[in-house]
Protein backbone atom coordinates (compact mmCIF):
# COMPACT_ATOMS: atom_id res chain seq x y z
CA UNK A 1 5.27 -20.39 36.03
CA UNK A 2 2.52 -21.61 33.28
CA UNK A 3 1.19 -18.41 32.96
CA UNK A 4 4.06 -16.68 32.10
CA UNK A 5 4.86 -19.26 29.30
CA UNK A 6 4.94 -17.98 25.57
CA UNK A 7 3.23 -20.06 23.30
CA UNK A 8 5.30 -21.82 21.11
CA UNK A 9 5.01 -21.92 17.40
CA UNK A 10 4.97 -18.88 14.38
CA UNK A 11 3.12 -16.10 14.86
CA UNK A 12 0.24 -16.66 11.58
CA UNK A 13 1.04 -13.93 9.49
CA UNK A 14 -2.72 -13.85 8.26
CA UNK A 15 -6.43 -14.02 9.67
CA UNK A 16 -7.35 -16.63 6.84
CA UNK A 17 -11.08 -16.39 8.61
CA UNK A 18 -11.26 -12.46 7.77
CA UNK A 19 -10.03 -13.00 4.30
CA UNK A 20 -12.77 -15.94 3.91
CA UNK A 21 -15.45 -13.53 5.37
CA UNK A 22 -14.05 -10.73 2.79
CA UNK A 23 -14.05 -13.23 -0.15
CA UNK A 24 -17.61 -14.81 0.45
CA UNK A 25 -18.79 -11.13 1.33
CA UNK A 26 -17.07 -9.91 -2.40
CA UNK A 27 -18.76 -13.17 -4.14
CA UNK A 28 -22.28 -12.74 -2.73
CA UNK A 29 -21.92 -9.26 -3.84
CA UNK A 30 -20.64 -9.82 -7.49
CA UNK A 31 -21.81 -13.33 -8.05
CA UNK A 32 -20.12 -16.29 -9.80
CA UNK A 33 -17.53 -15.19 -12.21
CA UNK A 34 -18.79 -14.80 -15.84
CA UNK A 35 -17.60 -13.36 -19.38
CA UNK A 36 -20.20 -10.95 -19.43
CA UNK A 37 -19.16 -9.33 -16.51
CA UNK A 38 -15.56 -7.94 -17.34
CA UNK A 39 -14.58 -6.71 -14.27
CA UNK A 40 -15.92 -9.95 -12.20
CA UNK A 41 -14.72 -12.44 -15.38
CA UNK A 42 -13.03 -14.83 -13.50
CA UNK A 43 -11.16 -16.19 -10.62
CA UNK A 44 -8.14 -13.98 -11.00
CA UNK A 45 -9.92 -10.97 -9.94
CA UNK A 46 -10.93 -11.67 -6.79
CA UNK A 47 -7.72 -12.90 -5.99
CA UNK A 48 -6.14 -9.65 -6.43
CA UNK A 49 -8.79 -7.82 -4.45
CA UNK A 50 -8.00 -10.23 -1.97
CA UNK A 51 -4.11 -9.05 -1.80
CA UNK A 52 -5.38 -5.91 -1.93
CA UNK A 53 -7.67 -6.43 0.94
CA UNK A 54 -4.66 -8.26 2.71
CA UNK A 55 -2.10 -5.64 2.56
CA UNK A 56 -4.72 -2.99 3.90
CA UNK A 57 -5.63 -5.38 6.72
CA UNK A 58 -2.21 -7.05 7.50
CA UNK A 59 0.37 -4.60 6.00
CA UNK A 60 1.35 -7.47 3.37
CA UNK A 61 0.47 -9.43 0.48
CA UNK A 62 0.47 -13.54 0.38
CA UNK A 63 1.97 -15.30 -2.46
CA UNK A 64 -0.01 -16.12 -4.96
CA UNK A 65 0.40 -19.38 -4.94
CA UNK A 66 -0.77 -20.14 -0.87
CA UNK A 67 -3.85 -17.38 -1.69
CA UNK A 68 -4.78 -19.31 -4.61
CA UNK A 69 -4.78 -22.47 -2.31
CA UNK A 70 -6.90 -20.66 0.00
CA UNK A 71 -9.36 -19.39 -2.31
CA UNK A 72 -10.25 -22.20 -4.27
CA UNK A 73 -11.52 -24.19 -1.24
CA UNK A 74 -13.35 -21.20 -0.47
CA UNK A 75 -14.99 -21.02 -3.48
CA UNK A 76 -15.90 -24.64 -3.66
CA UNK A 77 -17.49 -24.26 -0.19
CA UNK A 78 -19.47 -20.64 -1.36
CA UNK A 79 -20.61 -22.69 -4.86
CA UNK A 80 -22.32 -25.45 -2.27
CA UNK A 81 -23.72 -23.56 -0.33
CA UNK A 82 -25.36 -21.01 -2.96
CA UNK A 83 -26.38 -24.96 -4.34
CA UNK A 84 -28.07 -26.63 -1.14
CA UNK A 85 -29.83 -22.97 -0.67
CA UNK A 86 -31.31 -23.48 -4.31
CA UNK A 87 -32.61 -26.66 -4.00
C-alpha cells in the first residue's frame, strides 16, 4: 500500500540547483559585472541568459521577479566565496 502512494505536493517546475550550477559556472567564466565589459555590465544580463538557459533545459521561462529572487542570493553566496578564497 505505501509503495504505491504518490507523493503529495506540486511537481517543482524548476531544478533551482542546475540553474545555480549554470549561474556560478556563467560568473566564474565572465567575472563580476562591470561597465567596461558591455556585454557582462550588470546583473540584468545574466538573468536573461538564465531564462534562456531555463527554457532550453525546462521548456519554460520563470518570472522575472522569482529568478531575480533566486539569483541575488546566488550571487551573494558566489561574491563570498570568490572573498574567503582571496584572503
Amino acid at each position: 500500500m505505501g509503495a504505491n502512494r504518490k507523493k503529495a505536493g506540486r511537481k517543482y517546475e524548476y531544478d533551482w540547483s542546475r540553474v545555480e550550477f549554470e549561474a556560478c559556472r556563467l560568473m566564474n567564466a565572465n567575472g563580476d559585472f562591470e561597465s567596461s565589459k558591455p556585454l557582462w555590465s550588470a546583473q540584468s544580463r545574466l538573468e536573461n541568459a538564465l531564462l534562456v538557459f531555463c527554457e532550453g533545459e525546462f521548456g519554460r521561462e520563470p518570472s522575472l521577479a522569482v529568478l531575480r529572487r533566486q539569483v541575488s542570493a546566488w550571487l551573494g553566496r558566489w561574491r563570498d566565496q570568490r572573498r574567503f578564497a582571496a584572503e
